[in-house]
Protein backbone atom coordinates (compact mmCIF):
# COMPACT_ATOMS: atom_id res chain seq x y z
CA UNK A 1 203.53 75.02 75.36
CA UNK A 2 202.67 78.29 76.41
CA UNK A 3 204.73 80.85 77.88
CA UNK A 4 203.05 82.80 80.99
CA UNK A 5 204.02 86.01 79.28
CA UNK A 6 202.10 85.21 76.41
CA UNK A 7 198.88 84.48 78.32
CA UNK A 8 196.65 87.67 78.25
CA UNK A 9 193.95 88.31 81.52
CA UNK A 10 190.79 89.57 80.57
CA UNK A 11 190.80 93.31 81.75
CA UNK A 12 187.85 93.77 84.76
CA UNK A 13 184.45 95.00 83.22
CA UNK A 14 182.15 97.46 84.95
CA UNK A 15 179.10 98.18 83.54
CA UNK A 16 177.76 101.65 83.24
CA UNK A 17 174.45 103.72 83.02
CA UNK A 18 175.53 106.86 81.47
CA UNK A 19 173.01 109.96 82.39
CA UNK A 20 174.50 112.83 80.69
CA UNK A 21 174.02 113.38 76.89
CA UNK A 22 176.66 115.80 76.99
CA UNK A 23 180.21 114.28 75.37
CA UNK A 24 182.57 115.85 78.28
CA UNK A 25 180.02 115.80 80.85
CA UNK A 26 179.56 112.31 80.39
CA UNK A 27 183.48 111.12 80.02
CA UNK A 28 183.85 113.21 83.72
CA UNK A 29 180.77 111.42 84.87
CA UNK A 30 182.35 107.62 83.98
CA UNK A 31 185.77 108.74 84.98
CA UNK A 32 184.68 110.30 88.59
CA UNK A 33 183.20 106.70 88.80
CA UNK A 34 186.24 104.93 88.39
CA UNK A 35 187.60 107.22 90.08
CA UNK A 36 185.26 106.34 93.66
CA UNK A 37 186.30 102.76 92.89
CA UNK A 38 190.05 103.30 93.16
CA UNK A 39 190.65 102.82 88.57
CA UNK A 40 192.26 105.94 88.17
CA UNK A 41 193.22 108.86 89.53
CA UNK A 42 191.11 112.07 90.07
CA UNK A 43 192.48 113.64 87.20
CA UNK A 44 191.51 110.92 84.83
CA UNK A 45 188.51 112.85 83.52
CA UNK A 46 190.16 115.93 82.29
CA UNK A 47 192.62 113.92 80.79
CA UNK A 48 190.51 112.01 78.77
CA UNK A 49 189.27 114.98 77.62
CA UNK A 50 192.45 116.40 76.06
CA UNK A 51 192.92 113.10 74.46
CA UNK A 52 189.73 113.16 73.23
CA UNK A 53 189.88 116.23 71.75
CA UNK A 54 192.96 115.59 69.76
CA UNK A 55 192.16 111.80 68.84
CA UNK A 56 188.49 111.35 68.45
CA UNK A 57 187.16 107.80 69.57
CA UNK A 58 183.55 107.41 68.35
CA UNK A 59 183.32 104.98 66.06
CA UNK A 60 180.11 104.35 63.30
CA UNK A 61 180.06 100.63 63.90
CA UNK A 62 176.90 99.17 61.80
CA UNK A 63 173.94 99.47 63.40
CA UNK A 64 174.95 100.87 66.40
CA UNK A 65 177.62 103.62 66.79
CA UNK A 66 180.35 103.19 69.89
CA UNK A 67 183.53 105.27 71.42
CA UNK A 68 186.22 104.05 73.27
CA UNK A 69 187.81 106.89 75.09
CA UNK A 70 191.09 106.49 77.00
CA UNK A 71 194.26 108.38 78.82
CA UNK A 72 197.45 107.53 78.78
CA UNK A 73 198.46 104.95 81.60
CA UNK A 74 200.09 107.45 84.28
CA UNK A 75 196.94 108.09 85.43
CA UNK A 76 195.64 104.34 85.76
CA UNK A 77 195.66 102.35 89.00
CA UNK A 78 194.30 99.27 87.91
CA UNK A 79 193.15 98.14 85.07
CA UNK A 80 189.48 97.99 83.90
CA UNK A 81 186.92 98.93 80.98
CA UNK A 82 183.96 100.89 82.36
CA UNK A 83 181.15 100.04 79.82
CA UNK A 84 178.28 103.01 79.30
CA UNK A 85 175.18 102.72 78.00
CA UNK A 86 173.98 105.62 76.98
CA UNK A 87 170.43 107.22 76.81
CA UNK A 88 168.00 107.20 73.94
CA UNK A 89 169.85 109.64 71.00
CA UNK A 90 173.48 109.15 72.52
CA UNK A 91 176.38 110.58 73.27
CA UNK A 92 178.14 112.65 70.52
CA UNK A 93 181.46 111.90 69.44
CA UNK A 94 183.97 113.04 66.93
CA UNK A 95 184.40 110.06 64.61
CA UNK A 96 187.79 108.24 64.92
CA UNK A 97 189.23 108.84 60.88
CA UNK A 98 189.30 112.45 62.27
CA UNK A 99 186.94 113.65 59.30
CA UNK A 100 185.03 116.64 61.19
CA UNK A 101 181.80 114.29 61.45
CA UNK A 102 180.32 112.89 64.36
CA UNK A 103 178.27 109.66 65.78
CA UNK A 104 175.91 109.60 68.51
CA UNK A 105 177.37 107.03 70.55
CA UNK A 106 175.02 104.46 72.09
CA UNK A 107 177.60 102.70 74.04
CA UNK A 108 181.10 104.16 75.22
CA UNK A 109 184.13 101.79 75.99
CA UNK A 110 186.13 103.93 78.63
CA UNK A 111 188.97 101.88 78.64
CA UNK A 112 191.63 102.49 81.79
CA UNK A 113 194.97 100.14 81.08
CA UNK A 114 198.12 100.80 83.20
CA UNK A 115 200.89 99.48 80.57
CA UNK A 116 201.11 100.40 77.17
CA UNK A 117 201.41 96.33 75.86
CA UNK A 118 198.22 96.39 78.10
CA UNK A 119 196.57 98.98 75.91
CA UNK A 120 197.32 97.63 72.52
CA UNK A 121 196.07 94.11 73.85
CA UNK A 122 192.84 95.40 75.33
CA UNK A 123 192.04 97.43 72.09
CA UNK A 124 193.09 94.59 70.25
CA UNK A 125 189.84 92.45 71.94
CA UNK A 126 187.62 95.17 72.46
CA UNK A 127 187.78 96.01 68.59
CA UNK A 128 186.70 92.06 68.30
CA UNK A 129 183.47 92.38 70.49
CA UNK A 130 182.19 96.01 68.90
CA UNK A 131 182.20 94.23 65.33
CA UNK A 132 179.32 92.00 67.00
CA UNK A 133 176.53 94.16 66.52
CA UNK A 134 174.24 91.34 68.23
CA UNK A 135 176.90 91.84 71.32
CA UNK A 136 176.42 95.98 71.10
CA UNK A 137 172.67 95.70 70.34
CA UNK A 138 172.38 93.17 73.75
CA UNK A 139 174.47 96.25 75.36
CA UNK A 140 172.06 98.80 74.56
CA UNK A 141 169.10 96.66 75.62
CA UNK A 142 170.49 95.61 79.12
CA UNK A 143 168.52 96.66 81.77
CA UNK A 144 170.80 96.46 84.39
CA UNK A 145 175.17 96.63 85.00
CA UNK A 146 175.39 93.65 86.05
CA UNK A 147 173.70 92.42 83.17
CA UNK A 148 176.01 94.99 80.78
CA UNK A 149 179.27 93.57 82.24
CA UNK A 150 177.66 89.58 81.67
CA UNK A 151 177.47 90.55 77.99
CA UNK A 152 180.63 92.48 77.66
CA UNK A 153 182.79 89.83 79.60
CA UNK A 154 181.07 86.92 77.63
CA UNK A 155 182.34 87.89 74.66
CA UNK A 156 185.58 88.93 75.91
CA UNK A 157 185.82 85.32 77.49
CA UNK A 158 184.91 84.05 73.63
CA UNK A 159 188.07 85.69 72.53
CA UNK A 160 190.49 83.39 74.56
């Protein structure tokens, strides 16, 4: 039998056309969007920022390179992952082992959890649908959000 406290809820999925190439001109960009929709809190952005710069996010997941930028919870309202797709070329991002090198992100995972169990969990399933390159590749070829946050909550949905 299982225990409701064991039973994990799919975080909400917003999909995302990124227009900036520009790494913090593009995190400010996603987070003043979940920002408008009531995510997180105006201050999200620069925050991401400062956590970016200490603990690089991009990732060089084969073919296609990803980042999954965060805060810490305090400045979540509700959680959600806001899923970009980036233009042609990318986003550059200092790769995660911390190594000096960089990826041009293609899609960017800007995750916004309000508990810290919540955070582990949703890396936890996230890491499970970028190791799909068929899943990142349909991403990257969406042509609409709609269509972004199908794919992305599809394979989230597989997970369960």
């Amino acid at each position: 039998m299982i225990e409701i406290s064991e039973v994990v809820t799919r975080p909400r999925i917003i999909g995302y056309k990124v227009t900036s190439k520009d790494r913090d001109k593009a995190l400010h960009e996603m987070a003043d969007y979940l920002h408008s929709i009531g995510v997180v809190k105006g201050t999200y952005g620069d925050s991401v920022i400062e956590r970016e710069n200490k603990y690089p996010t991009g990732i060089d997941t084969e073919p296609i390179p990803v980042a999954i930028p965060h805060s810490e919870r305090e400045e979540v309202i509700k959680t959600a992952i806001l899923v970009g797709q980036t233009k042609k070329g990318g986003v550059r991002f200092q790769k995660i082992e911390g190594d000096g090198l960089w990826v041009s992100a293609k899609v960017i995972f800007m995750l916004a959890v309000d508990t810290d169990q919540g955070q582990l969990e949703v890396i936890s399933q996230l890491m499970n649908v970028i190791q799909d390159p068929e899943v990142v590749q349909r991403i990257v070829e969406a042509e609409t959000t709609e269509e972004i946050e199908a794919i992305v909550g599809s394979a989230f949905d597989r997970q369960e």
